[in-house]
N, C-alpha and C. Protein backbone atom coordinates (compact mmCIF):
# COMPACT_ATOMS: atom_id res chain seq x y z
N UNK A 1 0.85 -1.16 0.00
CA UNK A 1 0.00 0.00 0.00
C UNK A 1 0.90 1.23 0.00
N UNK A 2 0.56 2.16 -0.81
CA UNK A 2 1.14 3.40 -0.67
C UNK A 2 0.29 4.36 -0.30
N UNK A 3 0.99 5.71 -0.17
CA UNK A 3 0.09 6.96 -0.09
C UNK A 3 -0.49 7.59 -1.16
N UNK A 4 -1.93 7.89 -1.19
CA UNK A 4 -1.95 8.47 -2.46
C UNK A 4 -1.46 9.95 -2.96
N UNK A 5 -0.67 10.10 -4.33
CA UNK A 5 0.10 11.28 -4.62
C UNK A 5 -0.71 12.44 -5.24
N UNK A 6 -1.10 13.04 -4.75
CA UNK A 6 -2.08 14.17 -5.01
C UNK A 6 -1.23 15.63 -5.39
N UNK A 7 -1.67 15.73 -6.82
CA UNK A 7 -0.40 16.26 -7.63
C UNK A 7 -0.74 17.64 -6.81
N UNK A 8 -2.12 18.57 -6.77
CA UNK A 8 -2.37 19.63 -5.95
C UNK A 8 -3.26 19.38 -4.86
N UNK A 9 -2.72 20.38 -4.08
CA UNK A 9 -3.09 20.39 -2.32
C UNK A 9 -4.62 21.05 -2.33
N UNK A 10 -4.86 20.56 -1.29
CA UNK A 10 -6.63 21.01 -1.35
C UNK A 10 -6.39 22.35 -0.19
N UNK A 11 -6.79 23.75 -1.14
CA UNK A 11 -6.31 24.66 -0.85
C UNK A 11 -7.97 25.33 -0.19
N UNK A 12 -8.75 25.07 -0.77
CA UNK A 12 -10.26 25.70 -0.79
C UNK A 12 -10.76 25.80 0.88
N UNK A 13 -10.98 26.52 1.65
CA UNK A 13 -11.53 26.46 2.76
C UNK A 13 -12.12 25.99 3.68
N UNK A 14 -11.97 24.91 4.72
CA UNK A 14 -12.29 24.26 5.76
C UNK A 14 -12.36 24.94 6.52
N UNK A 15 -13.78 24.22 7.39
CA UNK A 15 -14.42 24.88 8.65
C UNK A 15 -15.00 23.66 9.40
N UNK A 16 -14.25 23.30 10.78
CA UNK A 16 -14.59 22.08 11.69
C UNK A 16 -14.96 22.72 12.59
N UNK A 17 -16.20 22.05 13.01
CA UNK A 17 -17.30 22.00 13.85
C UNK A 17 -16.55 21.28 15.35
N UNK A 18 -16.25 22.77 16.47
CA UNK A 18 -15.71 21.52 17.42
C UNK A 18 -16.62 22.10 18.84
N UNK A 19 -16.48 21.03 20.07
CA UNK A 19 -17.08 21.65 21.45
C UNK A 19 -16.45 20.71 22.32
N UNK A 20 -17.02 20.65 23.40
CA UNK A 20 -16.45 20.13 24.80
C UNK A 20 -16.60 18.34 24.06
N UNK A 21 -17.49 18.00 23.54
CA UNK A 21 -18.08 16.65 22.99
C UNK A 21 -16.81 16.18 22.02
N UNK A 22 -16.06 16.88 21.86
CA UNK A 22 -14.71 16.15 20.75
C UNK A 22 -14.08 16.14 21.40
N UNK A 23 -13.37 14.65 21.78
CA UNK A 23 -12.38 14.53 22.76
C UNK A 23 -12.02 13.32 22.47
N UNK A 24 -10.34 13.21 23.01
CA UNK A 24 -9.36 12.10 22.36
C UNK A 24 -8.81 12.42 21.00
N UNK A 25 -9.20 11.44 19.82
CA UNK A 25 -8.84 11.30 18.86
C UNK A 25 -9.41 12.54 17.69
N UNK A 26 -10.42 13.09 18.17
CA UNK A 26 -11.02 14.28 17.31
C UNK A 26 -10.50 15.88 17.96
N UNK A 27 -10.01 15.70 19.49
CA UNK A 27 -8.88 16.65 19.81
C UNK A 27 -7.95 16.29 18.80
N UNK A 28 -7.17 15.34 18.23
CA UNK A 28 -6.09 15.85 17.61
C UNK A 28 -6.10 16.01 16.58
N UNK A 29 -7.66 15.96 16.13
CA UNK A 29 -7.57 15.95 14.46
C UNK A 29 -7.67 17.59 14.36
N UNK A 30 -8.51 18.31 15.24
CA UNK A 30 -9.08 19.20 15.35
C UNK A 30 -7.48 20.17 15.41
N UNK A 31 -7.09 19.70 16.87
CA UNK A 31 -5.27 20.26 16.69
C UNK A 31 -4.43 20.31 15.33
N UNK A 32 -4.19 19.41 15.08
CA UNK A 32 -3.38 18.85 13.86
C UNK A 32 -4.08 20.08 12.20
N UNK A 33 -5.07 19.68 12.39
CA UNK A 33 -5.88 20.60 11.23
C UNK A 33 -6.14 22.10 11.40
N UNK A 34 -5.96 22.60 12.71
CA UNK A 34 -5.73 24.08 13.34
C UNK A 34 -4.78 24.58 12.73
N UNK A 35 -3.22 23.91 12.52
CA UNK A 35 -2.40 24.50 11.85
C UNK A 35 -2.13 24.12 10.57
N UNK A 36 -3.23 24.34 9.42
CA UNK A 36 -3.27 25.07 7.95
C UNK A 36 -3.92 26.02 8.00
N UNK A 37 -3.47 26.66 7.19
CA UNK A 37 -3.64 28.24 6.98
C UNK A 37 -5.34 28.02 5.89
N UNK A 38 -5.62 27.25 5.68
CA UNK A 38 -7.42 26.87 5.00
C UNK A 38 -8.27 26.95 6.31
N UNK A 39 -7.88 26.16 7.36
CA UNK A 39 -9.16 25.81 7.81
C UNK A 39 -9.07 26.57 9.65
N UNK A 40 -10.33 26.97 9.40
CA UNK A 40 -11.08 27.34 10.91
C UNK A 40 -11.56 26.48 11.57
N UNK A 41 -11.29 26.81 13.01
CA UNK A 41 -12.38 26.10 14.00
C UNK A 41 -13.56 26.85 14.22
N UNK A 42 -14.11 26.71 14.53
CA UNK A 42 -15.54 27.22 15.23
C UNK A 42 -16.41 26.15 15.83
N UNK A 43 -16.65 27.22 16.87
CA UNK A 43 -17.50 26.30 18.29
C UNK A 43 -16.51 26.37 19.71
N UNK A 44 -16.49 25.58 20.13
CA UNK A 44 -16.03 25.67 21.60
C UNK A 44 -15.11 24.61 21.92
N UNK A 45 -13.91 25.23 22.83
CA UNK A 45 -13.23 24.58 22.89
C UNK A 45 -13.13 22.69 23.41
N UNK A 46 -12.59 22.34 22.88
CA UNK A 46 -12.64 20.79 22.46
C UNK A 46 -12.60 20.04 24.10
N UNK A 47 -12.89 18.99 24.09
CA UNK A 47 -12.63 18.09 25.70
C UNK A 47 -11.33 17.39 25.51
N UNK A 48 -10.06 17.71 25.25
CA UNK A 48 -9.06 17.66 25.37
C UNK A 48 -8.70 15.87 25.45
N UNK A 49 -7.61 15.21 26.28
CA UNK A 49 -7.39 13.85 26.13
C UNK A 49 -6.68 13.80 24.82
N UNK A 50 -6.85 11.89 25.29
CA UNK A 50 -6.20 11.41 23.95
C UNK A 50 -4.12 10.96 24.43
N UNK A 51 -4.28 11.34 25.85
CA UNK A 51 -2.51 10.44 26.06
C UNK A 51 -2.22 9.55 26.15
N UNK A 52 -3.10 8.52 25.14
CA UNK A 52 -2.69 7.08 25.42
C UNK A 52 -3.18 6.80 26.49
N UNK A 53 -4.30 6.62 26.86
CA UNK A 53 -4.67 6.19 28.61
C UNK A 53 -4.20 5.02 29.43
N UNK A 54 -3.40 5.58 29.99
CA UNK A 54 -3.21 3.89 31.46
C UNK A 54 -3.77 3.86 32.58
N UNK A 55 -4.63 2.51 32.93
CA UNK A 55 -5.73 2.75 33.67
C UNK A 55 -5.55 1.26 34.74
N UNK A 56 -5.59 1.22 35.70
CA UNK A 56 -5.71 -0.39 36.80
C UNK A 56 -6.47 -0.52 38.04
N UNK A 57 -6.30 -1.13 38.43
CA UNK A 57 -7.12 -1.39 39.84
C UNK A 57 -6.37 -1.42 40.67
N UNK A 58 -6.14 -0.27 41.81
CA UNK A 58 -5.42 -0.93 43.28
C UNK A 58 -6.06 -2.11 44.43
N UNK A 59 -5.23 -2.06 44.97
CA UNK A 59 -5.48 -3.44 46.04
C UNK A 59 -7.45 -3.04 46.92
N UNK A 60 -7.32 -1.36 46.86
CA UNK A 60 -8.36 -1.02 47.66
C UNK A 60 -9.68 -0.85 46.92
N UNK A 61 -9.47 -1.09 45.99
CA UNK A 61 -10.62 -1.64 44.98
C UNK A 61 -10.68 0.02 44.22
N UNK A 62 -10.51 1.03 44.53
CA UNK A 62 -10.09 2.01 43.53
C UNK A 62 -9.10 1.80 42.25
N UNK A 63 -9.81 2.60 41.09
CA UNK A 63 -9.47 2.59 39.79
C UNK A 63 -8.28 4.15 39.74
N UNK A 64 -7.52 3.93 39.00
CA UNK A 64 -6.67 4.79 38.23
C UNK A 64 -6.69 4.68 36.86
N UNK A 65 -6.62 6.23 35.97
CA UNK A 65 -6.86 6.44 34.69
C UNK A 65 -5.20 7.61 34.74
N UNK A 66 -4.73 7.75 33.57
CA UNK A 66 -3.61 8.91 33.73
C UNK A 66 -3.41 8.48 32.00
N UNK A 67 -2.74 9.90 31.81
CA UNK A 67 -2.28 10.01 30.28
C UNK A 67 -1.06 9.65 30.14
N UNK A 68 -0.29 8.53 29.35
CA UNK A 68 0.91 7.32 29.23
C UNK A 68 1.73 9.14 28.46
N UNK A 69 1.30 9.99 27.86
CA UNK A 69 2.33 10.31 26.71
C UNK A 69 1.71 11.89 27.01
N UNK A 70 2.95 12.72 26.75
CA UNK A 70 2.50 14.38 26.54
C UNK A 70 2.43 15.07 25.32
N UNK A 71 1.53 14.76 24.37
CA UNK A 71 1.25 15.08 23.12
C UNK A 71 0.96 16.60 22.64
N UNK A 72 1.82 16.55 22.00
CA UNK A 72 1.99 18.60 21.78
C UNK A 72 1.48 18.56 20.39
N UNK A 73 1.41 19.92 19.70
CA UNK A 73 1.06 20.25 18.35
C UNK A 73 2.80 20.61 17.84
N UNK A 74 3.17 20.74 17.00
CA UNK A 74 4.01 21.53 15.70
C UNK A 74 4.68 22.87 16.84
N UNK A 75 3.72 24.04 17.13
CA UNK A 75 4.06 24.50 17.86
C UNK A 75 4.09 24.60 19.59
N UNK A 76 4.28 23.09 20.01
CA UNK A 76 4.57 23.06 21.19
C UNK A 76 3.27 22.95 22.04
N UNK A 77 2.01 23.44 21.53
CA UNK A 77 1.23 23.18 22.66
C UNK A 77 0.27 21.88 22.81
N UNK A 78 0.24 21.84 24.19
CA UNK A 78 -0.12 20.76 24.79
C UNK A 78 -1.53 20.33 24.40
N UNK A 79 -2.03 19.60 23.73
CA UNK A 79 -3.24 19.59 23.56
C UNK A 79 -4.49 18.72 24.44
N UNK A 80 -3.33 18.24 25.35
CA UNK A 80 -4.38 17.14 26.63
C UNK A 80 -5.16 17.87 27.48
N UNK A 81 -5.42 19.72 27.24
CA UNK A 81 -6.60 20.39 28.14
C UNK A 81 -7.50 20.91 26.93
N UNK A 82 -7.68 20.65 25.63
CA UNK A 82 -8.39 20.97 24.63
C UNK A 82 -8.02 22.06 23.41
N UNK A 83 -8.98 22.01 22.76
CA UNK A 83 -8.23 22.90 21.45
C UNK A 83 -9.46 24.06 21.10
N UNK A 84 -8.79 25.21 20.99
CA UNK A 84 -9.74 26.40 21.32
C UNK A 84 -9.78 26.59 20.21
N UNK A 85 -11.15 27.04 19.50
CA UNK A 85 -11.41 27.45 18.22
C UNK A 85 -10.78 28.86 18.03
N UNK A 86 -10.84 28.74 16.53
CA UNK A 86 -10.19 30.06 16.23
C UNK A 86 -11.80 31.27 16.08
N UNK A 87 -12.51 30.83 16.33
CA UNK A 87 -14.01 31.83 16.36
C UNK A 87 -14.99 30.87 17.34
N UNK A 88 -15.09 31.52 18.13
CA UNK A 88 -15.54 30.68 19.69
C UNK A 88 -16.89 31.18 19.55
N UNK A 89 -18.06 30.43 19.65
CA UNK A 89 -19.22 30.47 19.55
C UNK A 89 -19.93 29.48 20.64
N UNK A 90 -20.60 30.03 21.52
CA UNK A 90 -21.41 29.48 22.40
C UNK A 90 -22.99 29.19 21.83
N UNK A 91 -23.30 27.94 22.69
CA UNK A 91 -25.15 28.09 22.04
C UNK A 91 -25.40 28.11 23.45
N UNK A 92 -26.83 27.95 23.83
CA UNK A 92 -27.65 27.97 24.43
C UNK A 92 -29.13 28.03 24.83
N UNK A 93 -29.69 28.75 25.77
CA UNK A 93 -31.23 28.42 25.49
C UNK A 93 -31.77 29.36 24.11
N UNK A 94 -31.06 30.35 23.95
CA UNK A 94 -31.60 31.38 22.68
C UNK A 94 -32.00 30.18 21.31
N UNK A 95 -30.90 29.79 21.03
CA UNK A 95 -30.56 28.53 20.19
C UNK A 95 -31.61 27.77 20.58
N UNK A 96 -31.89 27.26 21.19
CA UNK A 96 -33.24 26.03 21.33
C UNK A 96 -34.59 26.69 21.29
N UNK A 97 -34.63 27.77 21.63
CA UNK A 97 -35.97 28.29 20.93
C UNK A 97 -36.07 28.92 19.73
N UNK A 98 -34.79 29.03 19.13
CA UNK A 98 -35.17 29.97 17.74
C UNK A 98 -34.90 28.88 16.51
N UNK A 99 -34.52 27.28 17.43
CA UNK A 99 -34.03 26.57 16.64
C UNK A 99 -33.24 26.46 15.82
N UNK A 100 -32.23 27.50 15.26
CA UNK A 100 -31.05 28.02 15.10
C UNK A 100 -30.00 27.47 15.46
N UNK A 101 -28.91 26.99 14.73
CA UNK A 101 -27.88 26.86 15.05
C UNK A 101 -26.87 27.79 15.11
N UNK A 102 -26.59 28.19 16.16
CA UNK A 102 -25.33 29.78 15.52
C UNK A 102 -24.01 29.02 15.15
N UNK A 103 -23.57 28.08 15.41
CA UNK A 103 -22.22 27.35 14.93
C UNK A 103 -22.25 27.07 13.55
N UNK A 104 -23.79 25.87 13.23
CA UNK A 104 -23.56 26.24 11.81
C UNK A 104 -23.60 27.21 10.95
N UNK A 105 -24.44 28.08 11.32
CA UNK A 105 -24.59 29.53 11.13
C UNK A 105 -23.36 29.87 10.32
N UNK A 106 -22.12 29.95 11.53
CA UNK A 106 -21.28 31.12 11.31
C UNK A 106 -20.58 30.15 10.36
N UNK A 107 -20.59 28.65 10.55
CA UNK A 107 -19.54 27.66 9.40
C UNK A 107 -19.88 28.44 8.00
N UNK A 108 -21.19 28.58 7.85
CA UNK A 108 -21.86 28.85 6.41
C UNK A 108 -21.12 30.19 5.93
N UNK A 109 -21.33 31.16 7.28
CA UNK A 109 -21.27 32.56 6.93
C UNK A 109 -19.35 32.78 6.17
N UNK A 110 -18.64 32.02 7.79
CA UNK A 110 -16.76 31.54 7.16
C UNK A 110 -16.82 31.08 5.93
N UNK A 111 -17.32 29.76 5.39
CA UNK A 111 -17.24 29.40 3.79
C UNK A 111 -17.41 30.50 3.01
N UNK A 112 -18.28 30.83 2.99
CA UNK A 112 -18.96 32.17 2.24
C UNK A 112 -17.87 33.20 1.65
N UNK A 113 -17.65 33.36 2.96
CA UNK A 113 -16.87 34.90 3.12
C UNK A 113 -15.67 34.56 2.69
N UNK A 114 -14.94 33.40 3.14
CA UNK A 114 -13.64 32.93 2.57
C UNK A 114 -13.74 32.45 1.14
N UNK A 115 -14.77 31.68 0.26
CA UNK A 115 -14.97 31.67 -0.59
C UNK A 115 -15.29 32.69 -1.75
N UNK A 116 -15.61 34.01 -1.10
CA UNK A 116 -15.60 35.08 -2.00
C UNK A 116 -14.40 36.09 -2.27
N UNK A 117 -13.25 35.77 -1.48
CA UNK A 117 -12.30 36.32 -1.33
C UNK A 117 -11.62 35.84 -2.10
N UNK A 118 -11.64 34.63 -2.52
CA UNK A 118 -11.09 33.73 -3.30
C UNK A 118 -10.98 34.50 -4.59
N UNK A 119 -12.46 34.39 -4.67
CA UNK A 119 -13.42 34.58 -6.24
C UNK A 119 -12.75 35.69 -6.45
N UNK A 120 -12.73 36.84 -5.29
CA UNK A 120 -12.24 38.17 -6.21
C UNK A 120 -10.40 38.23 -6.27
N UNK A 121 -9.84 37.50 -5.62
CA UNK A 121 -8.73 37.71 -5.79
C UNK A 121 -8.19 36.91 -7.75
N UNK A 122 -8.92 35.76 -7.67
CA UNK A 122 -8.76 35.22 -8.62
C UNK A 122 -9.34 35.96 -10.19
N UNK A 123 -10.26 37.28 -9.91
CA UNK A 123 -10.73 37.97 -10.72
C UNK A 123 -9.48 39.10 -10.88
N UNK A 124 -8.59 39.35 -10.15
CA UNK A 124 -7.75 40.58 -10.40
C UNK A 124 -6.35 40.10 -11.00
């Protein structure tokens, strides 16, 4: 098996949907994908994890959980307390009565806006 060779990079604008509910393995995707210059976060910062968990039973019938590994990003930070969007958007009760999502909201509004910037740069 190889990697596939993708002659151009997918340059076009990403926007991930993150909150306290992404945690472990979607913390680091969320990390990892924070640093390209395409894509935004939006929503709330992530539920962090993801160090390899080591977990046992002592003699007193109590459990232990702890993170095996200290997993950083590119630039050094730690990502085992979560990953803060780059446009932080809270919901709440407003949101459940207007039925509204403001997260997807603003995903739509970021595509948009980053997608038209595109358009006109590529017009000049």
């Amino acid at each position: 098996m190889a990697p596939y060779k993708r002659t151009k990079p997918f340059l076009k604008p990403v926007v991930i949907l993150i909150n306290r509910g992404c945690y472990s393995a979607t913390t680091h995707f969320a990390g990892f994908m924070s640093q390209l210059p395409n894509v935004t976060l939006v929503g709330d910062k992530t539920g962090g994890g993801g160090g390899l968990p080591i977990s046992s039973d002592l003699p007193n019938g109590w459990q232990y959980r702890f993170s095996a590994t200290y997993q950083t990003l590119a630039n050094g930070f730690n990502i085992e307390y979560g990953i803060e969007p780059h446009v932080s958007i809270g919901t709440g009760a407003q949101e459940e009565l207007t039925g509204k999502d403001a997260i997807i909201e603003k995903a739509i509004q970021i595509i948009l806006e980053k997608n038209q910037v595109n358009q006109d740069s590529l017009k000049k």
